[in-house]
Every structure is written in C-alpha cells, then in structure tokens.
PDB file of N, CA and C in Angstrom:
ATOM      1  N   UNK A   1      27.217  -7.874 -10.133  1.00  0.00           N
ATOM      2  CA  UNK A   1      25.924  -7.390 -10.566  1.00  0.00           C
ATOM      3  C   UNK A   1      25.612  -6.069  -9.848  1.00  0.00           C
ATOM      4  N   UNK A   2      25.040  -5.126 -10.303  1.00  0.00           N
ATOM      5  CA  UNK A   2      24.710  -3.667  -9.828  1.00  0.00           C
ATOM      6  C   UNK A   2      23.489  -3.860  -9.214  1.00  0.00           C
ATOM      7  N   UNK A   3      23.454  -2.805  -8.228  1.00  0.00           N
ATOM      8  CA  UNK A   3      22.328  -2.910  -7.194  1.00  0.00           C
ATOM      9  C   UNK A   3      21.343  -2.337  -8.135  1.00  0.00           C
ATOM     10  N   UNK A   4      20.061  -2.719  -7.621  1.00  0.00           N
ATOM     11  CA  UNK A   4      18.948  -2.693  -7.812  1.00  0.00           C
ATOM     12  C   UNK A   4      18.387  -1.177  -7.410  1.00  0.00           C
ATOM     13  N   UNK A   5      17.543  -0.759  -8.122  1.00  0.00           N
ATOM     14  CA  UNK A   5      16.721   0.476  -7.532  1.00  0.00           C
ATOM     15  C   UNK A   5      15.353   0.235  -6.687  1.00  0.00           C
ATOM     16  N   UNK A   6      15.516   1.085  -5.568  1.00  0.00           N
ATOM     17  CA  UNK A   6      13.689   0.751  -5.049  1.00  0.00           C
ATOM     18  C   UNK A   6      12.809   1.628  -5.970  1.00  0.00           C
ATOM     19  N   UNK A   7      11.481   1.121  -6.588  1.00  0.00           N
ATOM     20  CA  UNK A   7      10.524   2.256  -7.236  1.00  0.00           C
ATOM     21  C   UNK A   7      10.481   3.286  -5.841  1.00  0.00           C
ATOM     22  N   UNK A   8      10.841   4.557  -5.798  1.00  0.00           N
ATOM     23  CA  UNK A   8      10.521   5.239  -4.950  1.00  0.00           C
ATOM     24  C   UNK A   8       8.885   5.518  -4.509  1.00  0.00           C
ATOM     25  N   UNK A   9       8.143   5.330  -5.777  1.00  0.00           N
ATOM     26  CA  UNK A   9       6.429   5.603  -5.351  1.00  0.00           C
ATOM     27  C   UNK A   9       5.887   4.707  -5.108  1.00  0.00           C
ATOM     28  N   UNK A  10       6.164   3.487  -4.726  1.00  0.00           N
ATOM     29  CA  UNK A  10       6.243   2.030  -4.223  1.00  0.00           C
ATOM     30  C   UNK A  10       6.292   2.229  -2.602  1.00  0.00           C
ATOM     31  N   UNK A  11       7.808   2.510  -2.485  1.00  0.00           N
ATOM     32  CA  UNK A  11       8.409   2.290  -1.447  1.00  0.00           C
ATOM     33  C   UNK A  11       7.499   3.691  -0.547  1.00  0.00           C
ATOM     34  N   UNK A  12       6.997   4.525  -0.751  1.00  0.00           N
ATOM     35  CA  UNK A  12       6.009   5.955  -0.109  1.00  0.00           C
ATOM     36  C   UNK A  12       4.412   4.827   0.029  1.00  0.00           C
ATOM     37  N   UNK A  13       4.275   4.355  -0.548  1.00  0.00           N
ATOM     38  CA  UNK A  13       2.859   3.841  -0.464  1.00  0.00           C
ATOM     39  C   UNK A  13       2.799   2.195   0.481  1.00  0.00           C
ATOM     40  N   UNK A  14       3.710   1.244   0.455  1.00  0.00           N
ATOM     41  CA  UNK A  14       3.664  -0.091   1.005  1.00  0.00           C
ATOM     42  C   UNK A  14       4.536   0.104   1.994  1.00  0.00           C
ATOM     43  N   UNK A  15       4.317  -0.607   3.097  1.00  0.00           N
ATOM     44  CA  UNK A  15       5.154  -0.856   4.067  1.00  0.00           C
ATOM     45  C   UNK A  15       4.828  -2.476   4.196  1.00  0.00           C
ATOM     46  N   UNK A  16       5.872  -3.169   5.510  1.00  0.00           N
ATOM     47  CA  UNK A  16       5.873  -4.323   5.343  1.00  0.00           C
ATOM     48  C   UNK A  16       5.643  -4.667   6.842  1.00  0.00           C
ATOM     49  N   UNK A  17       4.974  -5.308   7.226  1.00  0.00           N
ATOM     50  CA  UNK A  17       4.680  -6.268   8.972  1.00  0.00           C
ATOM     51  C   UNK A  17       5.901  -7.050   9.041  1.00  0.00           C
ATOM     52  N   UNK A  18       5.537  -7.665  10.064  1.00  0.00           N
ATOM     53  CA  UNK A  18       6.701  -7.977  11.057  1.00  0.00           C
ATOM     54  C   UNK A  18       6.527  -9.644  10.507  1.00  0.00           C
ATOM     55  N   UNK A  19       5.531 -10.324  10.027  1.00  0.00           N
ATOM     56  CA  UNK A  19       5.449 -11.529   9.057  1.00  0.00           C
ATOM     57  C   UNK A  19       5.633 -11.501   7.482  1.00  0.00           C
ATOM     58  N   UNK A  20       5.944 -10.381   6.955  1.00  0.00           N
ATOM     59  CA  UNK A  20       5.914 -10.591   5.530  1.00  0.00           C
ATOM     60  C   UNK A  20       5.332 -10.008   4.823  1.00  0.00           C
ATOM     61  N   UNK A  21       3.961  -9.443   5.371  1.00  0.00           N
ATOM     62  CA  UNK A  21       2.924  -9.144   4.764  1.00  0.00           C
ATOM     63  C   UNK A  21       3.111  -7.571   4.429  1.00  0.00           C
ATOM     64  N   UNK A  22       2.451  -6.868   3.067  1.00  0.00           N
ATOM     65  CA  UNK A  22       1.962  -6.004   2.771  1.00  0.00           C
ATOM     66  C   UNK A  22       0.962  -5.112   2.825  1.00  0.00           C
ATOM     67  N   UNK A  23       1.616  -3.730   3.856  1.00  0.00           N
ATOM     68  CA  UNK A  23       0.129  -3.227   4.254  1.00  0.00           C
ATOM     69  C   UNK A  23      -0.042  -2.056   3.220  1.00  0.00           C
ATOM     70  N   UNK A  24      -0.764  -1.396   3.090  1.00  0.00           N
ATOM     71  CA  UNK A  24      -1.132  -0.062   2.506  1.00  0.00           C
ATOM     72  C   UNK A  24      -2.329   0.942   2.738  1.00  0.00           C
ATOM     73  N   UNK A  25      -2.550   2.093   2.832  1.00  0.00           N
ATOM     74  CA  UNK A  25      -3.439   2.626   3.033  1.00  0.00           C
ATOM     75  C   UNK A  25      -4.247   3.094   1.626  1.00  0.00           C
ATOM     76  N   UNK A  26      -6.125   2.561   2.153  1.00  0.00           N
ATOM     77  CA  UNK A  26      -6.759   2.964   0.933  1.00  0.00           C
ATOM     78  C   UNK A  26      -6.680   4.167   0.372  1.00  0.00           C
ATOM     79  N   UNK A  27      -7.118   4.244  -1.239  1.00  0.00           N
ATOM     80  CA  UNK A  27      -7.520   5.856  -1.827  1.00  0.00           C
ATOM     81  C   UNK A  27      -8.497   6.218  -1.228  1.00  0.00           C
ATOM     82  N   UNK A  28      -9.058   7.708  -1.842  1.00  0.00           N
ATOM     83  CA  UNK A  28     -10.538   8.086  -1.854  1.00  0.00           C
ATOM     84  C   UNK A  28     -10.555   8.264  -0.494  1.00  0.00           C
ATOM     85  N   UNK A  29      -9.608   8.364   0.363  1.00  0.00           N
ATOM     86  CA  UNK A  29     -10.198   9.272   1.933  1.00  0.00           C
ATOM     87  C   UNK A  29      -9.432  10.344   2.349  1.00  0.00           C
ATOM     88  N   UNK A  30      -9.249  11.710   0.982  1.00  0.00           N
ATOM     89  CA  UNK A  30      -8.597  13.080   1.057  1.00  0.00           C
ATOM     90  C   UNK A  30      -9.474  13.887   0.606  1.00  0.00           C
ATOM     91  N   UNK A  31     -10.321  14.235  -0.247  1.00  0.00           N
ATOM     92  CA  UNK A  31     -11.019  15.370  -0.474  1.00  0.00           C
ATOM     93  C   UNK A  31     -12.582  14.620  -0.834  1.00  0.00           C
ATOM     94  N   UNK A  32     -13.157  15.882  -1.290  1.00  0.00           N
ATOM     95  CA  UNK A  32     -14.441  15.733  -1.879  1.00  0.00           C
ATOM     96  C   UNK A  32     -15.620  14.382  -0.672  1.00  0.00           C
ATOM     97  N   UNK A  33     -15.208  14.705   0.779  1.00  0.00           N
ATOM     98  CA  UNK A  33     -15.872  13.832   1.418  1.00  0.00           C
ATOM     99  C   UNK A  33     -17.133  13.916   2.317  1.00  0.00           C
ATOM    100  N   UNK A  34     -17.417  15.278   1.777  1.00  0.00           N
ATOM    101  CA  UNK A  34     -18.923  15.574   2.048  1.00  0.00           C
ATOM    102  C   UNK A  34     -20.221  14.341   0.977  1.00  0.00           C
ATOM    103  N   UNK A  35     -19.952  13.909   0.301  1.00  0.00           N
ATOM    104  CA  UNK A  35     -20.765  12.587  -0.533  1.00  0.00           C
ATOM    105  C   UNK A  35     -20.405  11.089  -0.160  1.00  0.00           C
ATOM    106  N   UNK A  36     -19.479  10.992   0.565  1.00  0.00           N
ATOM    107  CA  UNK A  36     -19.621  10.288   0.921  1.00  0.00           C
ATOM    108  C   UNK A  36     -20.584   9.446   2.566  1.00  0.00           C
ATOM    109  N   UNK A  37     -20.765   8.377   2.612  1.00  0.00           N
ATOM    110  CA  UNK A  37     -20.912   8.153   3.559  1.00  0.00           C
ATOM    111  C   UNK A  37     -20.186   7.654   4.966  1.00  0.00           C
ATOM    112  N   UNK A  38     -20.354   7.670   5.983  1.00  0.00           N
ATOM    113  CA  UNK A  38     -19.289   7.674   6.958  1.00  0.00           C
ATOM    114  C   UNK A  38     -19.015   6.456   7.392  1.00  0.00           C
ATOM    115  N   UNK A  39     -19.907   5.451   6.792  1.00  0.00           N
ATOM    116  CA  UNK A  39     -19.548   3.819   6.928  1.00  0.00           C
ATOM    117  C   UNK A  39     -18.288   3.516   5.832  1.00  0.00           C
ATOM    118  N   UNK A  40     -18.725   4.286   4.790  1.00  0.00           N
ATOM    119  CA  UNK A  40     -17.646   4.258   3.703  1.00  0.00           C
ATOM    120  C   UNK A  40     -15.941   4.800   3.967  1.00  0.00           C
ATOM    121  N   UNK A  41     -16.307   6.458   4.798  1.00  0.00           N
ATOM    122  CA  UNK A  41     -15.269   6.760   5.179  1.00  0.00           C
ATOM    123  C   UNK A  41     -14.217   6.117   6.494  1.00  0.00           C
ATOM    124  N   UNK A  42     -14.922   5.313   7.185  1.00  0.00           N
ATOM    125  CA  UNK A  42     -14.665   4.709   8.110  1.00  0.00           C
ATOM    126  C   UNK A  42     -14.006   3.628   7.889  1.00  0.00           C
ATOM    127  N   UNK A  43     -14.521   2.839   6.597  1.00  0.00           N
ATOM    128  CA  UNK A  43     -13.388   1.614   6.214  1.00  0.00           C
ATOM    129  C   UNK A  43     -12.698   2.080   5.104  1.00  0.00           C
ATOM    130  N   UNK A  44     -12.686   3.266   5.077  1.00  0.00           N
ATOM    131  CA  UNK A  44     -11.732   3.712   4.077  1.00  0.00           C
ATOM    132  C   UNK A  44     -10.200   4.447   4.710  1.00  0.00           C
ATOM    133  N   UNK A  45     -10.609   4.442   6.083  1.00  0.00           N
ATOM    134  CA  UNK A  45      -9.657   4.964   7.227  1.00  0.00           C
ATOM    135  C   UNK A  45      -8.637   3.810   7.222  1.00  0.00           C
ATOM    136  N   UNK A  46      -9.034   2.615   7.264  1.00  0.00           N
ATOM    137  CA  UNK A  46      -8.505   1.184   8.177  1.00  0.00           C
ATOM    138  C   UNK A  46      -6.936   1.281   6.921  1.00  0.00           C
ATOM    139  N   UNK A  47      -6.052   0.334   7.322  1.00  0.00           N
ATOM    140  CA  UNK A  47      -5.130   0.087   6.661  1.00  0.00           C
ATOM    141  C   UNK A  47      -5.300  -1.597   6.056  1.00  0.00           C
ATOM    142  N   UNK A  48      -4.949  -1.918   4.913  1.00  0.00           N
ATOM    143  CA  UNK A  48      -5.448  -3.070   4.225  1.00  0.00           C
ATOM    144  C   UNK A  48      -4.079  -3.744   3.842  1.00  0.00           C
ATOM    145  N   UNK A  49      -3.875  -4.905   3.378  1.00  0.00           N
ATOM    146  CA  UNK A  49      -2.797  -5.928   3.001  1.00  0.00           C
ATOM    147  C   UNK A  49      -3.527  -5.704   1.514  1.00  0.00           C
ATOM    148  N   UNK A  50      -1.695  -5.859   0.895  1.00  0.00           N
ATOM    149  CA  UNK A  50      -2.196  -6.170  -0.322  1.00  0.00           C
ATOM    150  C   UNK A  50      -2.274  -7.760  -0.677  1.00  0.00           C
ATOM    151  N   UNK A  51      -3.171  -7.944  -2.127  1.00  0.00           N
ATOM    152  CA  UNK A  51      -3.932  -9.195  -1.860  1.00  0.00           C
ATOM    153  C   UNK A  51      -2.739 -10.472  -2.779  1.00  0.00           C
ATOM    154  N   UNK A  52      -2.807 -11.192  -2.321  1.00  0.00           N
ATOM    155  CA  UNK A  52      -1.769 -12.397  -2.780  1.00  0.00           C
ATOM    156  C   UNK A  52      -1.393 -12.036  -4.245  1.00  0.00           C
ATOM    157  N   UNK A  53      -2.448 -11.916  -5.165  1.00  0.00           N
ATOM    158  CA  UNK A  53      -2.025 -12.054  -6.865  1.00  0.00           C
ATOM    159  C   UNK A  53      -1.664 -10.573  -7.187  1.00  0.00           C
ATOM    160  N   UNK A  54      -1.208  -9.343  -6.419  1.00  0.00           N
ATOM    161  CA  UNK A  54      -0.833  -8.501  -6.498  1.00  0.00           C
ATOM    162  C   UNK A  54       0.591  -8.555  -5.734  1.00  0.00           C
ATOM    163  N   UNK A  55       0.877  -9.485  -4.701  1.00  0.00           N
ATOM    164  CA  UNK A  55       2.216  -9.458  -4.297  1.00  0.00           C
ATOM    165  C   UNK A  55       3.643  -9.476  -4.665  1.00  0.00           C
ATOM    166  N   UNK A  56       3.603  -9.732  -6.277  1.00  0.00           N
ATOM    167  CA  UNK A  56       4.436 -10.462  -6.798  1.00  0.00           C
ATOM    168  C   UNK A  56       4.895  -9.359  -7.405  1.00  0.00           C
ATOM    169  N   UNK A  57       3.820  -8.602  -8.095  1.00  0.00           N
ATOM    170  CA  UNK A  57       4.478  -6.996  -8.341  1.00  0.00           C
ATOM    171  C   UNK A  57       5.006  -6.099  -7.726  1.00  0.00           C
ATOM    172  N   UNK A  58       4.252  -6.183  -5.866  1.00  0.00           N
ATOM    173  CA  UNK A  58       5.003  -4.926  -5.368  1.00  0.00           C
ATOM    174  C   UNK A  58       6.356  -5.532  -4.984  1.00  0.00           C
ATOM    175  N   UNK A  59       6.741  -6.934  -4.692  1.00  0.00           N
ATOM    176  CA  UNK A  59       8.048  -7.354  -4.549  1.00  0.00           C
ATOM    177  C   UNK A  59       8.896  -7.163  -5.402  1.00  0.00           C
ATOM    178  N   UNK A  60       8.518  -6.866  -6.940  1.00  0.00           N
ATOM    179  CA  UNK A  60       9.452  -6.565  -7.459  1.00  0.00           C
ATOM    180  C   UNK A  60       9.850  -4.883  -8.046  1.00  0.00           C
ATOM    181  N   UNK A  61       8.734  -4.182  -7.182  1.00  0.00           N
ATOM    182  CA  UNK A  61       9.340  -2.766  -7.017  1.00  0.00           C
ATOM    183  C   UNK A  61      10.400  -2.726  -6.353  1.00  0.00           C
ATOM    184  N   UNK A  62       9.617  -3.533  -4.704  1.00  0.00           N
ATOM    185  CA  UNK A  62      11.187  -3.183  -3.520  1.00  0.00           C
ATOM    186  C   UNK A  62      12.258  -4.063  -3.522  1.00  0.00           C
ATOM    187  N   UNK A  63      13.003  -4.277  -4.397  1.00  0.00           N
ATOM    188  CA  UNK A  63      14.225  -5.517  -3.720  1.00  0.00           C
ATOM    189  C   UNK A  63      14.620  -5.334  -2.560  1.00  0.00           C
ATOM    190  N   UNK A  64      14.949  -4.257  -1.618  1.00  0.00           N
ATOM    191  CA  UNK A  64      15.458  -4.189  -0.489  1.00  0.00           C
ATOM    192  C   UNK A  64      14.172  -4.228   0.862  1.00  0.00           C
ATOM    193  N   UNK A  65      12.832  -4.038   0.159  1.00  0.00           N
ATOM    194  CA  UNK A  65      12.412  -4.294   1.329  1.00  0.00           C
ATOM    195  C   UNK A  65      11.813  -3.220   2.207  1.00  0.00           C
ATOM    196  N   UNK A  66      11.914  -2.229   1.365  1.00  0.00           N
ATOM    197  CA  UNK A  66      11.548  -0.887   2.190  1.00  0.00           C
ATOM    198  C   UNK A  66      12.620  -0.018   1.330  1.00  0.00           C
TER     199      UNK A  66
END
C-alpha cells in the first residue's frame, strides 16, 4: 500500500501534546485589532485543543502525526 500524504495546511496549523491531544492556535488575533476588546484579545492569545467531534477529521489529515 502507498504512503499516505500529510494535508500540509493541517499539519502548519495543529500540533499534538505529549497525551494525544490537539492543540491549535485561535483566528482573529492578526489585524484589524484596534475594535476589539482586550479581554477578547487576551483569550484569543491562549492556545486551545481541538474539540472531540472535530478530532476525527484532523486525524485524518495527519496519518503520520505531524
């Protein structure tokens, strides 16, 4: 069987923890951030897991995992 491809714009956006889990960094904290507010921009800083019923897709971007 032939190897698999990683989605390359997958593999730039998710990384993976040291348990399994899927981290990613939010949108919406690069431009135009004078309207926003800084409670907004502040948890828009943090890095987030993606959420269980979305896992199943980014696993099958990365077969390798990174």
């Amino acid at each position: 069987m032939p190897k698999l491809k990683t989605n390359r714009a997958a593999a730039k956006r998710f990384r993976f923890t040291k348990t399994g889990k899927i981290k990613y960094k939010k949108a919406y904290h690069n431009h135009i951030l004078t309207k926003k507010g800084m409670k907004r921009k502040r948890r828009l800083r943090q890095v987030s897991l993606v959420h269980n019923s979305n896992v199943k897709e980014v696993l099958a971007l990365m077969p390798y995992r990174g």
